[in-house]
Structure formats: C-alpha cells, structure tokens
PDB file of N, CA and C in Angstrom:
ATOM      1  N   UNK A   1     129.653 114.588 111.315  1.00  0.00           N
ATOM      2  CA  UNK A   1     129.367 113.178 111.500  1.00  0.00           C
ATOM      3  C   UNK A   1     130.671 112.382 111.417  1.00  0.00           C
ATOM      4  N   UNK A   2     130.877 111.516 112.358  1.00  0.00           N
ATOM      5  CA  UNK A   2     131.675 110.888 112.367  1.00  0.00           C
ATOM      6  C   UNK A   2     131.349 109.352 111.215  1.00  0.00           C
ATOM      7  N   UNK A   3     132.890 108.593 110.952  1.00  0.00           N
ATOM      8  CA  UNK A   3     132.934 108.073 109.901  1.00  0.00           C
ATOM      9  C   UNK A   3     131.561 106.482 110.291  1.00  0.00           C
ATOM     10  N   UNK A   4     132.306 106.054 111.527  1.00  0.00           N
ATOM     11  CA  UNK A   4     131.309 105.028 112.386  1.00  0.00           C
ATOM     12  C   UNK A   4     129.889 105.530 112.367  1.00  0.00           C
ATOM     13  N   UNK A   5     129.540 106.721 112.678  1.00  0.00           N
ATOM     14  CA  UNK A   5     128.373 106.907 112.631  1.00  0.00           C
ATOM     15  C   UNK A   5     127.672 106.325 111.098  1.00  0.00           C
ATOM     16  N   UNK A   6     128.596 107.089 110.039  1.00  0.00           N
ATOM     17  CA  UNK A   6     127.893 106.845 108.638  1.00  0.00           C
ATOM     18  C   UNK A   6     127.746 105.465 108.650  1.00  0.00           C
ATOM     19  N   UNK A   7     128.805 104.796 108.429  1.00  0.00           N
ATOM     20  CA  UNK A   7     128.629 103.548 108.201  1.00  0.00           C
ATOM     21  C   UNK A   7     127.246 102.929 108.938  1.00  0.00           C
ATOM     22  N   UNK A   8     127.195 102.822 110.313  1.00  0.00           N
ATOM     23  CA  UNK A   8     126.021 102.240 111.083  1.00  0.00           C
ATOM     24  C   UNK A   8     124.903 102.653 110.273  1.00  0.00           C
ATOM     25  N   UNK A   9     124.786 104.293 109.566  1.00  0.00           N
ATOM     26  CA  UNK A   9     123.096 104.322 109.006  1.00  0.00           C
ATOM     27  C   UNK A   9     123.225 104.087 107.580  1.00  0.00           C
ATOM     28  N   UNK A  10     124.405 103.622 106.962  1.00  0.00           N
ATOM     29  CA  UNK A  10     124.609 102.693 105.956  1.00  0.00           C
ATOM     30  C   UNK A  10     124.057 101.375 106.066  1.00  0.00           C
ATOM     31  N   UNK A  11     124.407 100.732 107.236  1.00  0.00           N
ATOM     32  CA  UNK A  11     124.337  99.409 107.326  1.00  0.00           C
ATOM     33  C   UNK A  11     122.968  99.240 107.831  1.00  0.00           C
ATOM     34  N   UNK A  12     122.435 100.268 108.288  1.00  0.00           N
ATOM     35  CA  UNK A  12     120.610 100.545 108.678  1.00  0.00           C
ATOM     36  C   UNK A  12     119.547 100.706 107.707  1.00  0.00           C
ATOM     37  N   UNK A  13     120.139 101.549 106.440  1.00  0.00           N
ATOM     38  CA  UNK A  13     119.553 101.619 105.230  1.00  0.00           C
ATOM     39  C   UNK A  13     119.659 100.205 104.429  1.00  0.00           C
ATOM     40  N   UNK A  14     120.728  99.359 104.497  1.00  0.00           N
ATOM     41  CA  UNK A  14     120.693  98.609 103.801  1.00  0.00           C
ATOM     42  C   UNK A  14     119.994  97.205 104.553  1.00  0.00           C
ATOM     43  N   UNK A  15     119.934  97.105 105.917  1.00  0.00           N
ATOM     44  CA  UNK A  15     119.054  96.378 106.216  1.00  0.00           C
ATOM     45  C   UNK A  15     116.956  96.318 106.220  1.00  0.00           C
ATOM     46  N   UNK A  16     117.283  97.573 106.021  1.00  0.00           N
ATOM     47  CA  UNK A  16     115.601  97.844 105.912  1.00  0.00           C
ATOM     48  C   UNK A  16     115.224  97.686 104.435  1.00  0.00           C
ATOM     49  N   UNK A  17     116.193  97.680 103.451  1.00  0.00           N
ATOM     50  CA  UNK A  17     115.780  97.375 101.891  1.00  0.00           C
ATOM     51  C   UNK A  17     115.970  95.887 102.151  1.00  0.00           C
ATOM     52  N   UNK A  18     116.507  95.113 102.783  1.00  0.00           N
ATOM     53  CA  UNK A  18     116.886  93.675 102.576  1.00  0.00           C
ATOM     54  C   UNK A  18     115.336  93.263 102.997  1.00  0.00           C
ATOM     55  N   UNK A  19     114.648  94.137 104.225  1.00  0.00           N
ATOM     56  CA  UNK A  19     113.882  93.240 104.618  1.00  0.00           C
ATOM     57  C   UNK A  19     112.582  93.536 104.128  1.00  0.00           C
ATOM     58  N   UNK A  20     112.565  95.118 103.019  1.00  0.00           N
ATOM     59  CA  UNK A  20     111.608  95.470 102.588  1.00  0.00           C
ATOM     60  C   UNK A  20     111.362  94.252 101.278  1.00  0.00           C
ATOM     61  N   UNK A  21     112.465  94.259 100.671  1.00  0.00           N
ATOM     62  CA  UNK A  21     112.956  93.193  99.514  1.00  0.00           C
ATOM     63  C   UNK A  21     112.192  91.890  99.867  1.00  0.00           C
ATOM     64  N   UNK A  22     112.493  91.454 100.968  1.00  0.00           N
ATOM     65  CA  UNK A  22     111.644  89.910 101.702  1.00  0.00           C
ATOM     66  C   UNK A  22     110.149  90.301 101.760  1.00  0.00           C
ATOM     67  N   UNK A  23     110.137  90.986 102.238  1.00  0.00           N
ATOM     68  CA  UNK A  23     108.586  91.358 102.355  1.00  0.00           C
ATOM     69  C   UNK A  23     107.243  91.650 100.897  1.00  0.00           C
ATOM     70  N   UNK A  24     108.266  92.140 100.073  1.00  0.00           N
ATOM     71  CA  UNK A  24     107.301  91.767  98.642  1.00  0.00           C
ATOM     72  C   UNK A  24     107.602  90.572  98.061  1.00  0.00           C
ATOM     73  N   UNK A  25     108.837  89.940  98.198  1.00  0.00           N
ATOM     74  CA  UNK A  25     109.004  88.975  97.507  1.00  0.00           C
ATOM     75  C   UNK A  25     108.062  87.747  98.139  1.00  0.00           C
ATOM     76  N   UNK A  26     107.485  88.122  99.495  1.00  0.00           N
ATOM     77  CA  UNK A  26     106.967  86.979 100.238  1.00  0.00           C
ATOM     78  C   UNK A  26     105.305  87.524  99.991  1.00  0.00           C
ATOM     79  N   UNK A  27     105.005  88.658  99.755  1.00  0.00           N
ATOM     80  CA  UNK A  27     104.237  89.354  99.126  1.00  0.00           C
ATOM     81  C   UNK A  27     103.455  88.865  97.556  1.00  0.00           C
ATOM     82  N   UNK A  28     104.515  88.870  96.698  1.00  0.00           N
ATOM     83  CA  UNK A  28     104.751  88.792  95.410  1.00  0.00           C
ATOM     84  C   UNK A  28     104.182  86.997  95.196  1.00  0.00           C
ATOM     85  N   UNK A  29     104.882  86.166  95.961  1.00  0.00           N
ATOM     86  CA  UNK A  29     104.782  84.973  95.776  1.00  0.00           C
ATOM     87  C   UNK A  29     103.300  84.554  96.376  1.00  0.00           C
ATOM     88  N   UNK A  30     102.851  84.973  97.366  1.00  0.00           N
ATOM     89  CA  UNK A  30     101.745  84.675  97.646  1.00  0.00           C
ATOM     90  C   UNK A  30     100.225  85.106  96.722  1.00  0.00           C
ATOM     91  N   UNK A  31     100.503  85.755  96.109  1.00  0.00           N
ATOM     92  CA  UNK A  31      99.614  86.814  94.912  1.00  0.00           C
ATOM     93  C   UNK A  31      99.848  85.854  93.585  1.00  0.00           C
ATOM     94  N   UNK A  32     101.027  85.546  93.787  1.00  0.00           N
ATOM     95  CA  UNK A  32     101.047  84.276  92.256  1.00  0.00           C
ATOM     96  C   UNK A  32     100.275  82.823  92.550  1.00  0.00           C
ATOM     97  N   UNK A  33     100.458  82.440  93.972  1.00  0.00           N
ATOM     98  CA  UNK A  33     100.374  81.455  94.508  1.00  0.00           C
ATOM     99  C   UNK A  33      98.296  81.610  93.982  1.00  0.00           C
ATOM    100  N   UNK A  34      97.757  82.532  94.683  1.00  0.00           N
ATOM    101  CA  UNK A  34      96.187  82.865  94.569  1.00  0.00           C
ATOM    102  C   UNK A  34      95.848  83.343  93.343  1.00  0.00           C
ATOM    103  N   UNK A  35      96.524  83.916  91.952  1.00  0.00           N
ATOM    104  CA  UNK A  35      96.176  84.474  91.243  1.00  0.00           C
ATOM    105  C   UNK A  35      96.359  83.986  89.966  1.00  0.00           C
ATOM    106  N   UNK A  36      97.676  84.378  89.594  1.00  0.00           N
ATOM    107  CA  UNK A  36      98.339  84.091  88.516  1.00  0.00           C
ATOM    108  C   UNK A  36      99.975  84.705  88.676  1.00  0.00           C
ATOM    109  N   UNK A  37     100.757  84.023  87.553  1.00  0.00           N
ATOM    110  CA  UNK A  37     101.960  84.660  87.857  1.00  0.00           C
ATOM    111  C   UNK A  37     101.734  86.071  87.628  1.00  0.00           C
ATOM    112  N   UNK A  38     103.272  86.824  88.471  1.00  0.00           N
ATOM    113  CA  UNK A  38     103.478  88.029  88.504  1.00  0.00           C
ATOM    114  C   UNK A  38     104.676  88.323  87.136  1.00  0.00           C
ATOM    115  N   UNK A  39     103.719  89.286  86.567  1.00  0.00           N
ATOM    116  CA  UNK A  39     104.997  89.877  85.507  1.00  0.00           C
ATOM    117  C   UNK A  39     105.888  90.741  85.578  1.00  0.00           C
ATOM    118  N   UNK A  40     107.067  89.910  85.004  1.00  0.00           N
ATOM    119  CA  UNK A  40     108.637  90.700  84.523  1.00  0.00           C
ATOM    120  C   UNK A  40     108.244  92.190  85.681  1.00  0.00           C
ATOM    121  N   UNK A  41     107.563  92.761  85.124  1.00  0.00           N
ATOM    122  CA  UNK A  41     107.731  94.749  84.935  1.00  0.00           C
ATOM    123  C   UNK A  41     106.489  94.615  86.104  1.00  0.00           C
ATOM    124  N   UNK A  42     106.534  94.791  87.487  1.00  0.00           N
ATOM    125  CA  UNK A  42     105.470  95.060  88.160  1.00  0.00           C
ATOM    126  C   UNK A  42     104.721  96.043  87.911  1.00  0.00           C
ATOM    127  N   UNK A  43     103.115  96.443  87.661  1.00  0.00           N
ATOM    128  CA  UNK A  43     102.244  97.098  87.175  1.00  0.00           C
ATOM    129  C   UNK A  43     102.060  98.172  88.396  1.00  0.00           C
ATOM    130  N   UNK A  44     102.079  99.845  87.827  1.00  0.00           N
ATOM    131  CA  UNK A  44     102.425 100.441  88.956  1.00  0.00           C
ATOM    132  C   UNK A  44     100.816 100.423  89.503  1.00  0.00           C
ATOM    133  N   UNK A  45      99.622 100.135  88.476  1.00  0.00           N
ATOM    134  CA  UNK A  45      98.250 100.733  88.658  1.00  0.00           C
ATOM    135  C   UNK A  45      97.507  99.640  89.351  1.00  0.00           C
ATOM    136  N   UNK A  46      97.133  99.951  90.574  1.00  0.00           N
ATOM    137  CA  UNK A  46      96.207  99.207  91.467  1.00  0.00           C
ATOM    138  C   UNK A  46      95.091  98.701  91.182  1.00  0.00           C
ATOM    139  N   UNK A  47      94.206  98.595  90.059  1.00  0.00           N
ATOM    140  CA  UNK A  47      93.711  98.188  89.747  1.00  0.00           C
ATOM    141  C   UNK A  47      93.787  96.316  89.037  1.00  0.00           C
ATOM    142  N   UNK A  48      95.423  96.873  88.621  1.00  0.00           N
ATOM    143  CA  UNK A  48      95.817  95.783  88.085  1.00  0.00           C
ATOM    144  C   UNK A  48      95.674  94.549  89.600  1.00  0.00           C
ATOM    145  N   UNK A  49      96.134  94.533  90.729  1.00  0.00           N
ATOM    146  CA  UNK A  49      96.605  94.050  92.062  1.00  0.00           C
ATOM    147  C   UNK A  49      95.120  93.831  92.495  1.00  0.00           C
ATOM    148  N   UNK A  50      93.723  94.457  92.609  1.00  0.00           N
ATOM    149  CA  UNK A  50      92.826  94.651  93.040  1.00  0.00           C
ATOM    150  C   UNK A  50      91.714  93.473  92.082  1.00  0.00           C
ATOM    151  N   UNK A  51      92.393  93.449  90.777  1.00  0.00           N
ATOM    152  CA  UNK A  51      90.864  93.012  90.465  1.00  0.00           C
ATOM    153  C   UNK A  51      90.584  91.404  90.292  1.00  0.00           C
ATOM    154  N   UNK A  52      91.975  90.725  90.486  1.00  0.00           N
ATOM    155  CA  UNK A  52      91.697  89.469  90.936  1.00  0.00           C
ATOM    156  C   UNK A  52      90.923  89.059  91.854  1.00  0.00           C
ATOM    157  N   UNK A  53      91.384  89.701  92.976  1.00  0.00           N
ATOM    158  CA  UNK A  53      91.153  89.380  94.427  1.00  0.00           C
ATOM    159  C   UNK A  53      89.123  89.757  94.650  1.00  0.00           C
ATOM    160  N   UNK A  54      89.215  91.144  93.682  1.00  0.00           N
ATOM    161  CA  UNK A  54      87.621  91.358  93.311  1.00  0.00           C
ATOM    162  C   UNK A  54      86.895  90.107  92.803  1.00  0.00           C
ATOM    163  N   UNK A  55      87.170  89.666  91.799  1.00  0.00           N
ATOM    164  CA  UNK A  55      86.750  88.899  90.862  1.00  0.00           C
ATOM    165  C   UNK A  55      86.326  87.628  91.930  1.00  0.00           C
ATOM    166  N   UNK A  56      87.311  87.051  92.323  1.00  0.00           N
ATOM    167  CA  UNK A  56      87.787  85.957  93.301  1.00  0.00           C
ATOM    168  C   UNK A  56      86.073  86.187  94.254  1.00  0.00           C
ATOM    169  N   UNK A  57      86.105  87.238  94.960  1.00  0.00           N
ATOM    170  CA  UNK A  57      85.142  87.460  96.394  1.00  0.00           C
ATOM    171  C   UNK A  57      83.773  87.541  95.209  1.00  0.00           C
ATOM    172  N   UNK A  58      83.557  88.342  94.301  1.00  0.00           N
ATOM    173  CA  UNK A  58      82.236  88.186  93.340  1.00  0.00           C
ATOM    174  C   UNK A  58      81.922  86.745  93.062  1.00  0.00           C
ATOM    175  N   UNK A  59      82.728  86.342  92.795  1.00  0.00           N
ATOM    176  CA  UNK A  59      82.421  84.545  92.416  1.00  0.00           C
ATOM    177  C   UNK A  59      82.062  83.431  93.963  1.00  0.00           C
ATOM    178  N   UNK A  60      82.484  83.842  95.018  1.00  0.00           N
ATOM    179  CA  UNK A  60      82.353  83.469  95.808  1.00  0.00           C
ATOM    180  C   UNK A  60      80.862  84.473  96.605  1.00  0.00           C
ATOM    181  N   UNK A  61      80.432  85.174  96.475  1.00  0.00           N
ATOM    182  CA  UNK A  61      79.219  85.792  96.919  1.00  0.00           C
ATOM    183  C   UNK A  61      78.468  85.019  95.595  1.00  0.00           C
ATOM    184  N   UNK A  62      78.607  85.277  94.686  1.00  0.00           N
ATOM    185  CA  UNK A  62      77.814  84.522  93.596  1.00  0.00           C
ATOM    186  C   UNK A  62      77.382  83.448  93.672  1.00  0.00           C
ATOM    187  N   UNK A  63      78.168  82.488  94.070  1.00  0.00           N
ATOM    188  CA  UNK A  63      77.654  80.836  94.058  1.00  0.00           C
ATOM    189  C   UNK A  63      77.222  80.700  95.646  1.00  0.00           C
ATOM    190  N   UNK A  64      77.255  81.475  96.012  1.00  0.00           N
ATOM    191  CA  UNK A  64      76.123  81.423  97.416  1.00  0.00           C
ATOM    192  C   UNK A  64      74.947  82.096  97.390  1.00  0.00           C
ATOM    193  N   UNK A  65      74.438  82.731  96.673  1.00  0.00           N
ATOM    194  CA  UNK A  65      73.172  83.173  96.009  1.00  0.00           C
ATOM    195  C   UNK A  65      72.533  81.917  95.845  1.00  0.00           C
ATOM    196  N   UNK A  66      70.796  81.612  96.779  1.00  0.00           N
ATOM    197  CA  UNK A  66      70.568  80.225  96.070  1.00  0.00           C
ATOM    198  C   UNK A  66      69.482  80.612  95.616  1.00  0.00           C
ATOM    199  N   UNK A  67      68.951  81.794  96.206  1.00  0.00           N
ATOM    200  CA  UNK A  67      67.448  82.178  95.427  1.00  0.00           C
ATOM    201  C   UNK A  67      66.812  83.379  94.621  1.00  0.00           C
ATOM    202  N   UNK A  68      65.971  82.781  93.863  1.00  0.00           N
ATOM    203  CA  UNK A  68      66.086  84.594  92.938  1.00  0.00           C
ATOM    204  C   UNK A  68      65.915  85.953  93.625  1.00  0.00           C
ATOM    205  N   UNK A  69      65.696  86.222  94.777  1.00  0.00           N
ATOM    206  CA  UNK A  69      65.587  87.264  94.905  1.00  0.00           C
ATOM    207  C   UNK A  69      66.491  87.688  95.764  1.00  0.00           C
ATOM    208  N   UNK A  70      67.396  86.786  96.663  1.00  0.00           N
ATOM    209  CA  UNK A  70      69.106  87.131  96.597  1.00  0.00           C
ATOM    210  C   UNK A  70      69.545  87.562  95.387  1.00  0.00           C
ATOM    211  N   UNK A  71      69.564  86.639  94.607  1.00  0.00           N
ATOM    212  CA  UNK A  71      70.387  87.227  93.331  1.00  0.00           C
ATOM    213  C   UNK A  71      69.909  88.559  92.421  1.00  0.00           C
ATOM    214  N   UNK A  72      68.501  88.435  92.394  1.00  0.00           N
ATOM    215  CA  UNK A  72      67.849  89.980  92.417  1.00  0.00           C
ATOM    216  C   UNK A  72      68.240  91.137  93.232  1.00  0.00           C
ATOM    217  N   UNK A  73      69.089  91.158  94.495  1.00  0.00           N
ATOM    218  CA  UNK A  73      69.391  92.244  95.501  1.00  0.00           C
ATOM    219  C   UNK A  73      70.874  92.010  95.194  1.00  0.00           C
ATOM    220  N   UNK A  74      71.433  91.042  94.862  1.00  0.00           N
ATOM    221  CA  UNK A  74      72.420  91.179  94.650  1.00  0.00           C
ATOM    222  C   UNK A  74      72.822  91.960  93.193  1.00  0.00           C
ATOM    223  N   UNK A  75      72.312  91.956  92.192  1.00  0.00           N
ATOM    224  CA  UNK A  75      72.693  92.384  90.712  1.00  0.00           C
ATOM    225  C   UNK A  75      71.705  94.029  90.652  1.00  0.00           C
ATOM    226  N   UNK A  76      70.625  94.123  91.842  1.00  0.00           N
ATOM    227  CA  UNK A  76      69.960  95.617  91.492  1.00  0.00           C
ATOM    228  C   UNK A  76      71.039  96.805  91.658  1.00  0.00           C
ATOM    229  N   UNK A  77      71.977  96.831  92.340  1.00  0.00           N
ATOM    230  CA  UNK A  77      73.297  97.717  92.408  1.00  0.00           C
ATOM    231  C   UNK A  77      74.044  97.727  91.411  1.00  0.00           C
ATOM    232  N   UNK A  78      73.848  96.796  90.785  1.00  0.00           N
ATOM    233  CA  UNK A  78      74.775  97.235  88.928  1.00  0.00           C
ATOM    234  C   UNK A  78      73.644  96.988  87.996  1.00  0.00           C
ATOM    235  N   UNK A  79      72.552  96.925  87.846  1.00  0.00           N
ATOM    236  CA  UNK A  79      71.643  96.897  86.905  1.00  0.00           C
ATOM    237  C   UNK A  79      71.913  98.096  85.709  1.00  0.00           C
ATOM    238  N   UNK A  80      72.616  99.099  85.937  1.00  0.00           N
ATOM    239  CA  UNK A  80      73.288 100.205  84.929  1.00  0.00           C
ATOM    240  C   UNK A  80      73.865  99.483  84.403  1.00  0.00           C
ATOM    241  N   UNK A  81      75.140  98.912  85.067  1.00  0.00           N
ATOM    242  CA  UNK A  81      76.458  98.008  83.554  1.00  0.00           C
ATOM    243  C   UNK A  81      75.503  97.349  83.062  1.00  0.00           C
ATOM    244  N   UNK A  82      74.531  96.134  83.414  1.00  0.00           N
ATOM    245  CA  UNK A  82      73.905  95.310  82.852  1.00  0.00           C
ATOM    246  C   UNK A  82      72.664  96.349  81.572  1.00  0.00           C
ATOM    247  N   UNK A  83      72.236  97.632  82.171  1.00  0.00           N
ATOM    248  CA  UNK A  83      71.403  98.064  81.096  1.00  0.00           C
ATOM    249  C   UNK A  83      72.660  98.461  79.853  1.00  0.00           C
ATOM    250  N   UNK A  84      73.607  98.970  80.298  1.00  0.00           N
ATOM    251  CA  UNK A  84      74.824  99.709  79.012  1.00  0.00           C
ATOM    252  C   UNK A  84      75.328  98.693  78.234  1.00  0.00           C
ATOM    253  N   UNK A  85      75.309  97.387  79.277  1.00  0.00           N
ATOM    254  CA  UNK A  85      76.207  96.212  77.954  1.00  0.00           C
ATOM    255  C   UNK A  85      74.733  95.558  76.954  1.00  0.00           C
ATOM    256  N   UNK A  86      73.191  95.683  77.713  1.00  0.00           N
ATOM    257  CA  UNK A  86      72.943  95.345  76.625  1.00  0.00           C
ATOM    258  C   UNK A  86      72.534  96.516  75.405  1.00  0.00           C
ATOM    259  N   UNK A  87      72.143  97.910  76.046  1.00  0.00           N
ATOM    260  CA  UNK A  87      71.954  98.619  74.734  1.00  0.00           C
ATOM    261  C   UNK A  87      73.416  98.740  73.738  1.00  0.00           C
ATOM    262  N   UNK A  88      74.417  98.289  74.297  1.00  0.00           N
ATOM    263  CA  UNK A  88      75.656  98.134  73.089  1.00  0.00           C
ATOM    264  C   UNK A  88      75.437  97.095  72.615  1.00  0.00           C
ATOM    265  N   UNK A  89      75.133  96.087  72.883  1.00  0.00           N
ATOM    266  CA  UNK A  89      74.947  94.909  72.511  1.00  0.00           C
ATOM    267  C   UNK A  89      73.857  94.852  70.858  1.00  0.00           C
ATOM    268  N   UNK A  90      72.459  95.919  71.494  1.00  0.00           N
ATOM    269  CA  UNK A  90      71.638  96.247  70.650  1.00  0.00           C
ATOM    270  C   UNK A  90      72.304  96.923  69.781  1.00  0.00           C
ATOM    271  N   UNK A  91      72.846  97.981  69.925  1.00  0.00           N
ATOM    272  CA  UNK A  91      73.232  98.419  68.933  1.00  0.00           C
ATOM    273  C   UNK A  91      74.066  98.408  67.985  1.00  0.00           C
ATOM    274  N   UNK A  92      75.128  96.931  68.436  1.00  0.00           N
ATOM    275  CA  UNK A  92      75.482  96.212  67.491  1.00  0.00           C
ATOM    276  C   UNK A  92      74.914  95.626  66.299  1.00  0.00           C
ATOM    277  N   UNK A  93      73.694  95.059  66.648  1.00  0.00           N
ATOM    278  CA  UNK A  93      72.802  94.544  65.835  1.00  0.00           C
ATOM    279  C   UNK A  93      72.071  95.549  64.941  1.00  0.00           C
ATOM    280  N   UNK A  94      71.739  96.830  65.528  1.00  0.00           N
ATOM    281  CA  UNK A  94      70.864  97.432  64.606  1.00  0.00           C
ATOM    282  C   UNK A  94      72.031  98.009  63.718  1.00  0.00           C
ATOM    283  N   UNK A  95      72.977  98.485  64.093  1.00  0.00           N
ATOM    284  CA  UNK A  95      74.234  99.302  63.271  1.00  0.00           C
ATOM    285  C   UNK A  95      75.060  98.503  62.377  1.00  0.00           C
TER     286      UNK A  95
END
C-alpha cells in the first residue's frame, strides 16, 4: 500500500466517525427533547431506550379508550400482571 492510499482510508475512517458522531448526537438530543435528559454513561441495555417511548404510546392508547369494554379488551392481555400485583399486594397484608 502506498502512503496516499493510507492516508485517503484514514481520512475515510475519520469521516464516517464524524458523521456517525452527528448522527447520535442528533439522535441523543431528540430522545432528551421527548423524554428526559440523557445520562453522563449511555445505558448499553435497550430496555432502558425502549421504555419511555412504550410508556409514552400506552398512555396515549389509554386516554383514547372511552368505553368499558375497550378498556376491558384493552387490559384482558395483561390481566396476569394485574392478577400477580394484586396477590402480592394480598400478601402483603396477610404476611
């Protein structure tokens, strides 16, 4: 390899981090902008990134629910969490 060559996929590597760099930071800011700020140490676990944006669309299907039996078809697909939080709940009380 010639020396010109290196340099050019030097200067190729370092343009694709510049613009990868723009791209979360324009990324990054828009996620603070809808969410909350972004912390120091970015969180490697997707869950962390996911469950705003969850939360966000649940609350918005939620307050468009106007009648009980929307909201009945809507909550029969987790009726498990809802049975587990209250038998903990119970068994706070009896224990």
């Amino acid at each position: 390899m010639t020396v010109i060559y290196r340099i050019n996929i030097i200067i190729i590597i370092i343009i694709i981090i510049i613009i990868i760099n723009t791209i979360l930071q324009s990324y990054l800011s828009d996620w603070a902008s809808a969410f909350s700020d972004v912390p120091d140490v970015l969180p490697t676990k997707q869950p962390f990134w996911d469950r705003p944006g969850i939360s966000a669309d649940l609350a918005q299907v939620k307050s468009s629910l106007s009648t009980p039996s929307q909201q009945a078809s809507f909550w029969l697909p987790h009726h498990h969490i809802l049975e587990t939080v209250f038998r903990l709940y119970l068994y706070r009380l009896v224990a």
